[in-house]
N, C-alpha and C. Protein backbone atom coordinates (compact mmCIF):
# COMPACT_ATOMS: atom_id res chain seq x y z
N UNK A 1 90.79 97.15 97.91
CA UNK A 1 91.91 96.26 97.75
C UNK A 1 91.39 95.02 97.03
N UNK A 2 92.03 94.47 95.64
CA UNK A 2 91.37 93.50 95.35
C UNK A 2 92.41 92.72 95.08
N UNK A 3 92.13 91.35 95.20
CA UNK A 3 93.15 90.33 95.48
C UNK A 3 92.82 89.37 94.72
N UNK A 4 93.63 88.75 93.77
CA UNK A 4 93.39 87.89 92.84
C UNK A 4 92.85 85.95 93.42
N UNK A 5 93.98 85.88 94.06
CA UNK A 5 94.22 83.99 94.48
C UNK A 5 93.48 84.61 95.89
N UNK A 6 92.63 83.49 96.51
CA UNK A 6 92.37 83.18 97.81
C UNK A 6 92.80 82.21 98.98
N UNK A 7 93.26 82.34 100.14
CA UNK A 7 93.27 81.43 101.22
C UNK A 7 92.87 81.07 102.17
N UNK A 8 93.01 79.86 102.98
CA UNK A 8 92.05 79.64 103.84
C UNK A 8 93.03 79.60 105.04
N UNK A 9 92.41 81.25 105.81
CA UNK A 9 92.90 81.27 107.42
C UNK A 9 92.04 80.97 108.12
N UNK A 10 92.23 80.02 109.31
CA UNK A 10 91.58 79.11 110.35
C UNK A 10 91.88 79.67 111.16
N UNK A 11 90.61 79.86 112.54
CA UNK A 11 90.96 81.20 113.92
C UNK A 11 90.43 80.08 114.61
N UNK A 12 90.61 80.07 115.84
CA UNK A 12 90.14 78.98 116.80
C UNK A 12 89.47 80.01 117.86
N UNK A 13 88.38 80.07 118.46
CA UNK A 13 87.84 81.16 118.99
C UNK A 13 87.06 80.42 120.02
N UNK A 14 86.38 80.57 121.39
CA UNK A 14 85.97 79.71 121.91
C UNK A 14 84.23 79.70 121.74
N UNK A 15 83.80 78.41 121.71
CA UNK A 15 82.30 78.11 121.30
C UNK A 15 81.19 79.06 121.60
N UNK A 16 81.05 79.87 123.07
CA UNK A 16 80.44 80.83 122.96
C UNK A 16 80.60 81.71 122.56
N UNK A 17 81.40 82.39 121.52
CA UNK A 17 81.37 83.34 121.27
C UNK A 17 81.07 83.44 119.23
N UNK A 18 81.41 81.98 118.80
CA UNK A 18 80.76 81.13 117.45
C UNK A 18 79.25 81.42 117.92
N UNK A 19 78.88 80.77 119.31
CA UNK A 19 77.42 80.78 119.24
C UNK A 19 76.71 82.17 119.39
N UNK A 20 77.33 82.90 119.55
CA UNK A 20 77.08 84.76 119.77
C UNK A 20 77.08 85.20 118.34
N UNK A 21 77.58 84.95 117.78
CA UNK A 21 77.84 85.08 116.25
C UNK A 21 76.77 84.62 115.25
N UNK A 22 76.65 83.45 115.65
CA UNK A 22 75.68 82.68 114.50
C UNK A 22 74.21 83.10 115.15
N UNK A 23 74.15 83.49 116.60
CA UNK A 23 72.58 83.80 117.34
C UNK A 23 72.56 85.20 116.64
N UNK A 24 73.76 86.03 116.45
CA UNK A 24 73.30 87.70 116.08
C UNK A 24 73.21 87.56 114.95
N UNK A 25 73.51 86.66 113.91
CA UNK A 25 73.32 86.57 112.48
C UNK A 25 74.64 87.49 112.05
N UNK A 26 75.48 87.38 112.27
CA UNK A 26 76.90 88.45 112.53
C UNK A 26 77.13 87.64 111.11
N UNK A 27 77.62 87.92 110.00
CA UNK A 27 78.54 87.40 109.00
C UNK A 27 80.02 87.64 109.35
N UNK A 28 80.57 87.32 109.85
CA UNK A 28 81.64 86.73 110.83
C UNK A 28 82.95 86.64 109.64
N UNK A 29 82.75 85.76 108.36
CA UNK A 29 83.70 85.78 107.96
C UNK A 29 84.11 86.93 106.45
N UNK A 30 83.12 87.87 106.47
CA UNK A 30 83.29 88.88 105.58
C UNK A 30 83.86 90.45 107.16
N UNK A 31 83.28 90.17 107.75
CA UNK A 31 83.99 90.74 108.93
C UNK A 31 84.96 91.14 109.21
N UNK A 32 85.47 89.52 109.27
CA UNK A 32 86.97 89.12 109.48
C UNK A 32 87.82 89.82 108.72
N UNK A 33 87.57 89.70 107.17
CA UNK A 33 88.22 89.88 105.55
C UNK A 33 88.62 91.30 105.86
N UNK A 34 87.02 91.79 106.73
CA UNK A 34 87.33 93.79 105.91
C UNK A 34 88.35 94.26 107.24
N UNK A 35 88.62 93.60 108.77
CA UNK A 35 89.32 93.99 109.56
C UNK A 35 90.42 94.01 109.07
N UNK A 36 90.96 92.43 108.66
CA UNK A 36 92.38 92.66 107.94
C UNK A 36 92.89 93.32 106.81
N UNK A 37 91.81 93.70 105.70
CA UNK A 37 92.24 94.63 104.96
C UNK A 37 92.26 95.77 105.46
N UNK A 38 91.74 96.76 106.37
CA UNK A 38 91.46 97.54 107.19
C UNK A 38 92.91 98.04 108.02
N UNK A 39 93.55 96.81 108.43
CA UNK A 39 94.79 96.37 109.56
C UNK A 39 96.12 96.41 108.15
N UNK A 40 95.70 95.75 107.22
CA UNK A 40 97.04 95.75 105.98
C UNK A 40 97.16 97.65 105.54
N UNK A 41 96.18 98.40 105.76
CA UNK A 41 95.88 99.36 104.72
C UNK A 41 96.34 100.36 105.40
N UNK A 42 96.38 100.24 107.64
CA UNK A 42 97.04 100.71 108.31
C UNK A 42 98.37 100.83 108.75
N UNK A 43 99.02 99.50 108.59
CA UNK A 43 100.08 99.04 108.72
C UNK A 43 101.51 99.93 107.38
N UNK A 44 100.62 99.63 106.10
CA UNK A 44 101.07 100.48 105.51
C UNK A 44 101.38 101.78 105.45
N UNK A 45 100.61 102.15 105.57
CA UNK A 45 100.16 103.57 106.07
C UNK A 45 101.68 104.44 106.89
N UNK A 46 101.67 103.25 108.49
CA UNK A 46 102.52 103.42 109.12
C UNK A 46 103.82 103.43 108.34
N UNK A 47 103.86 102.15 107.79
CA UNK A 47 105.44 101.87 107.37
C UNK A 47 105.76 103.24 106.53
N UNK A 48 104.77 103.83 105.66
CA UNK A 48 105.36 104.71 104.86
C UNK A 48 105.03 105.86 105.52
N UNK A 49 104.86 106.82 106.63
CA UNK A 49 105.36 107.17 107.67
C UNK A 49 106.43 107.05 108.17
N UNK A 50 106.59 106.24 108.61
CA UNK A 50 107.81 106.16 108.83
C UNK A 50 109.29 106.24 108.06
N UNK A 51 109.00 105.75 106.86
CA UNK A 51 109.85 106.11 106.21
C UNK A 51 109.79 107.71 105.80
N UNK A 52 108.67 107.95 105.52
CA UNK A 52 109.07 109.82 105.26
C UNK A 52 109.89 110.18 106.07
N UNK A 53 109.37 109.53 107.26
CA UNK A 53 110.16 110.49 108.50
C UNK A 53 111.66 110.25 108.54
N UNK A 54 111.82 109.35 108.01
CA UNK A 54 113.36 109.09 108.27
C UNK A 54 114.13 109.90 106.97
N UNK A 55 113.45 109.84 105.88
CA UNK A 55 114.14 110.82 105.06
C UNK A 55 114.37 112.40 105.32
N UNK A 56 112.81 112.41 105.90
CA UNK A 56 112.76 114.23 106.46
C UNK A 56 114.62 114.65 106.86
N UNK A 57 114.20 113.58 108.23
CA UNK A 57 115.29 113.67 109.35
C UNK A 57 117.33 113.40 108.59
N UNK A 58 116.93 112.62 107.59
CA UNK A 58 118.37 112.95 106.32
C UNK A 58 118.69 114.36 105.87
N UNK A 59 117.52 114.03 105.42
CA UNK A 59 117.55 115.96 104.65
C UNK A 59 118.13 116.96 105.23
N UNK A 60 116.83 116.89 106.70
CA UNK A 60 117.13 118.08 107.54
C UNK A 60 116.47 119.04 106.87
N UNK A 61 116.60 120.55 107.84
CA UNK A 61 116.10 121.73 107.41
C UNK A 61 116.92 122.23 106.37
N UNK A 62 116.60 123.04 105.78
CA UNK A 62 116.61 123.78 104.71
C UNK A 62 116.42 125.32 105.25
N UNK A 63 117.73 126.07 105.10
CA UNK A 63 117.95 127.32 105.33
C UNK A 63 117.05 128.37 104.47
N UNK A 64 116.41 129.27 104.82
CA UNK A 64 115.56 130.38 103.90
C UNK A 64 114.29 129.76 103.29
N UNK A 65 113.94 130.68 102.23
CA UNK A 65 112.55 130.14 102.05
C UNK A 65 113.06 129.75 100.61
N UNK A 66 113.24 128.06 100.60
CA UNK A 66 113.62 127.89 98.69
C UNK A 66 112.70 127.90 98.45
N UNK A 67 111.47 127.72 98.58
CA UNK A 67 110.21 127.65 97.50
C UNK A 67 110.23 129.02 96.75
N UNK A 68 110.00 130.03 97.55
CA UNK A 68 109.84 131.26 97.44
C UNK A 68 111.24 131.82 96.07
N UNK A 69 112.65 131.38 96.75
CA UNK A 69 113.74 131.58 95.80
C UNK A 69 113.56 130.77 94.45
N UNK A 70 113.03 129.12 94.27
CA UNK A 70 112.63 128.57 93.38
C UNK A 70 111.67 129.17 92.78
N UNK A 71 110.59 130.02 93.00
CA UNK A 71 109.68 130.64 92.61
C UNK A 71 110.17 131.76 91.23
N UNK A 72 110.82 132.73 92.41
CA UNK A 72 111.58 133.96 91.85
C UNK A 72 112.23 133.61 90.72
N UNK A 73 113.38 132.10 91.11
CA UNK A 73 113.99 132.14 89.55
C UNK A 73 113.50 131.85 88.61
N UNK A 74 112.30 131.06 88.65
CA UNK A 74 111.54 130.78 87.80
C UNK A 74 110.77 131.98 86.83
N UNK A 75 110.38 132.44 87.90
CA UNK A 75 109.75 134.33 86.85
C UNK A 75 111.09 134.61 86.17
N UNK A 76 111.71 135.07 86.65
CA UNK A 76 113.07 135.61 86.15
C UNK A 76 113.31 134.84 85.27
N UNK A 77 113.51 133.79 84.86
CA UNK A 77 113.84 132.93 83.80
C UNK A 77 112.82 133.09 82.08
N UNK A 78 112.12 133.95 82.46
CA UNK A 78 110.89 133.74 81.37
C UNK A 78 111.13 135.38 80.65
């Protein structure tokens, strides 16, 4: 995911756990970056899920095998 403009999100987290961070040498705020792209890339994911599903459920089933009939007319056509 690459993102042109940058911003600055501020987390308030409590001091021991900054100091757990900076003692493990944790890079903390590239971390942060790849969770939420990680969380945007899922979210999506979902939403368009969900929307399939709601079209599926428009559609509905489909009586017989059309692939198979789309197939056939297709030979037949040639």
């Amino acid at each position: 995911m690459v993102f042109t403009l940058s911003v600055v999100i501020s987390v308030r987290i409590p001091q021991e756990l900054k100091q757990a961070l900076d003692s493990l040498g944790i890079d903390y705020s590239s971390e942060i970056r790849r969770f939420l792209e990680s969380l945007v890339r899922r979210k999506l994911l979902e939403r368009a899920l969900r929307r399939a599903e709601e079209i599926r459920k428009k559609i509905g089933r489909i009586s017989g095998n059309l692939s198979a009939e789309i197939i056939r007319e297709d030979r037949d056509s040639r």
